[in-house]
C-alpha atoms as a PDB file:
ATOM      1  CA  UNK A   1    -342.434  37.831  99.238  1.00  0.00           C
ATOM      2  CA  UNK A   2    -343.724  41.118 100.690  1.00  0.00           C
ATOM      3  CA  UNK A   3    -346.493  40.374  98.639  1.00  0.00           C
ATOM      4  CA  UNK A   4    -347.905  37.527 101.262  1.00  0.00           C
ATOM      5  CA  UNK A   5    -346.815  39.325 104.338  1.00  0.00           C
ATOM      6  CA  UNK A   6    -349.307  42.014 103.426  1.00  0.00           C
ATOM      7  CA  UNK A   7    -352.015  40.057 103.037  1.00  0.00           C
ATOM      8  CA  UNK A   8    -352.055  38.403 106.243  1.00  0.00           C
ATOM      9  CA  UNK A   9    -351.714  41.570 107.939  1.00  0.00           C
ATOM     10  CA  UNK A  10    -355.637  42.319 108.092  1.00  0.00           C
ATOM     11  CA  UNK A  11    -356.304  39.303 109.485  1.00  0.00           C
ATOM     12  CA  UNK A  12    -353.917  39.773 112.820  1.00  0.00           C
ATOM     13  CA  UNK A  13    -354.989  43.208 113.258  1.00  0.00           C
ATOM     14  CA  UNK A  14    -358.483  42.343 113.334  1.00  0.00           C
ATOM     15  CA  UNK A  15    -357.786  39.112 115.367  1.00  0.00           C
ATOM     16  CA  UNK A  16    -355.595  41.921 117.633  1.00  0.00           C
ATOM     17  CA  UNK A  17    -358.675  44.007 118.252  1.00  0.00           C
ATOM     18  CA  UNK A  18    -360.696  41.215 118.360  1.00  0.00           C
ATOM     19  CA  UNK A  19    -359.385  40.156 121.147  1.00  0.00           C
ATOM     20  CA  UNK A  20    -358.959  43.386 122.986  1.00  0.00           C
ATOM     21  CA  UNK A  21    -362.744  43.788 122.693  1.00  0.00           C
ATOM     22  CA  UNK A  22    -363.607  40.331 124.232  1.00  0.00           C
ATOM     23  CA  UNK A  23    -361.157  41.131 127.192  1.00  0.00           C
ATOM     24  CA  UNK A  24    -363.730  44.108 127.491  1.00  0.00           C
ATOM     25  CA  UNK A  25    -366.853  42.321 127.507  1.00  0.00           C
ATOM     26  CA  UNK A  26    -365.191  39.289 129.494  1.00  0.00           C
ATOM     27  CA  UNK A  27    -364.352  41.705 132.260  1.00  0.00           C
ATOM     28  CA  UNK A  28    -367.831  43.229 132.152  1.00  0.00           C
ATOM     29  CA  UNK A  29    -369.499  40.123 132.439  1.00  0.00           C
ATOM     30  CA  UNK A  30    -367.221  39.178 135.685  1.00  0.00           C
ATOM     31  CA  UNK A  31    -367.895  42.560 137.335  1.00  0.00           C
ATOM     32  CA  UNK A  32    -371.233  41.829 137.378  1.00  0.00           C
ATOM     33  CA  UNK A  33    -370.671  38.635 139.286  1.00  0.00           C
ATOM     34  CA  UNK A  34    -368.664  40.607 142.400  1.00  0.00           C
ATOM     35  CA  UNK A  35    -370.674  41.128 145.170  1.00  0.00           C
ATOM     36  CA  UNK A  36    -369.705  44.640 146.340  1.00  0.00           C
ATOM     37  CA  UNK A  37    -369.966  45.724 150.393  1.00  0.00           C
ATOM     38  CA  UNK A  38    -372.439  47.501 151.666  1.00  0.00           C
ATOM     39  CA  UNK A  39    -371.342  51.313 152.472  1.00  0.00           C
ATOM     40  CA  UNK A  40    -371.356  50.143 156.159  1.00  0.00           C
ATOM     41  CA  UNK A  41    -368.987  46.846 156.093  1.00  0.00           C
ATOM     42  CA  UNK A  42    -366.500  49.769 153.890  1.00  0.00           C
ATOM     43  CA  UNK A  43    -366.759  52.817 156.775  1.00  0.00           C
ATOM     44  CA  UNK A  44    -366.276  49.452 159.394  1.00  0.00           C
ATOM     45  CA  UNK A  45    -363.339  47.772 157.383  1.00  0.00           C
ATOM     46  CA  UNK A  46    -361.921  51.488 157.033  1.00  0.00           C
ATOM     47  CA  UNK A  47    -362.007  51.952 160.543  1.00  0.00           C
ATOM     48  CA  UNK A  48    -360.249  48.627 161.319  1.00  0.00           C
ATOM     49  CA  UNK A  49    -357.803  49.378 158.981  1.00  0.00           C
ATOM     50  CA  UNK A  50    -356.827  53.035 160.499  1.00  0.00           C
ATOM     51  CA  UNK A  51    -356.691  51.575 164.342  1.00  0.00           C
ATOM     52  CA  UNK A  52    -354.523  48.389 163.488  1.00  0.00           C
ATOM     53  CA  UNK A  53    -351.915  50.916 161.383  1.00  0.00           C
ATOM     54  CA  UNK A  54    -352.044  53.532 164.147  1.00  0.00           C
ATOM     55  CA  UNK A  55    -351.553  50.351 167.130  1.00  0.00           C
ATOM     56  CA  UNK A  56    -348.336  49.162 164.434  1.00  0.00           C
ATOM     57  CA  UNK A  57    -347.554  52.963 164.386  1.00  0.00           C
ATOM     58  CA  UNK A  58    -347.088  53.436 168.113  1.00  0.00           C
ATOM     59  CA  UNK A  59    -345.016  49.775 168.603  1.00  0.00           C
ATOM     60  CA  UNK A  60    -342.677  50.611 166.024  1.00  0.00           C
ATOM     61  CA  UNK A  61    -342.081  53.588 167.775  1.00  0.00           C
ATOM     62  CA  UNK A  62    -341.702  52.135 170.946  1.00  0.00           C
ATOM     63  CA  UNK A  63    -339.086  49.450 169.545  1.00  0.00           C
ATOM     64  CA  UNK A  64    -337.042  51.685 167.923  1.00  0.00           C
ATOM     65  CA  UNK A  65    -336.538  53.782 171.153  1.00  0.00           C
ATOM     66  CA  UNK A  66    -336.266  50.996 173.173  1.00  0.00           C
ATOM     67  CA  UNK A  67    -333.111  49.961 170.744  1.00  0.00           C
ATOM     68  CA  UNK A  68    -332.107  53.051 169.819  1.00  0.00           C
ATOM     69  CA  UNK A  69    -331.604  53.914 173.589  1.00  0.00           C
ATOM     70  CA  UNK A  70    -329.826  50.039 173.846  1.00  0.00           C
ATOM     71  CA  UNK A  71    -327.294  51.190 170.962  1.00  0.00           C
ATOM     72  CA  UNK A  72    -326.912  54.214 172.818  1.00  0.00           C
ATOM     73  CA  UNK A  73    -325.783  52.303 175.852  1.00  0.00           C
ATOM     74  CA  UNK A  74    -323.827  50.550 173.816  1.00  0.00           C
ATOM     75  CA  UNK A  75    -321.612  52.605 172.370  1.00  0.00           C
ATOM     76  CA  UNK A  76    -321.365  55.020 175.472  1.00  0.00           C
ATOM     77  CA  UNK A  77    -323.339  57.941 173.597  1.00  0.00           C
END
């Protein structure tokens, strides 16, 4: 019986890497299809980015004094 395991055991590992290496060239093939930004629309999108997290930045801050003064109130501190 160990006989016929060992003889199909080529066949999966080559089916294995087999299919490793057309995950490789399938993702190649894709990445060719993305159409990448222009340097410009990445320094613009990067700048978007850094003002809306900054603008989120200074309201959270705001809220959590505004109810961190409330609790404050609340429990006579």
């Amino acid at each position: 019986m160990a006989e016929k395991t060992g003889s199909k055991q080529p066949g999966k590992i080559k089916a294995f890497f087999g299919g490793i290496a057309k995950y490789f060239r399938d993702t190649k093939s894709e990445m060719k299809k993305v159409s990448w930004p222009s340097k410009k629309q990445v320094i613009n999108n990067t700048i978007v980015v850094c003002v809306v997290v900054l603008i989120s930045a200074v309201a959270i801050l705001a809220l959590d004094a505004l109810f961190g003064a409330a609790v404050g109130l609340l429990i006579g501190a």
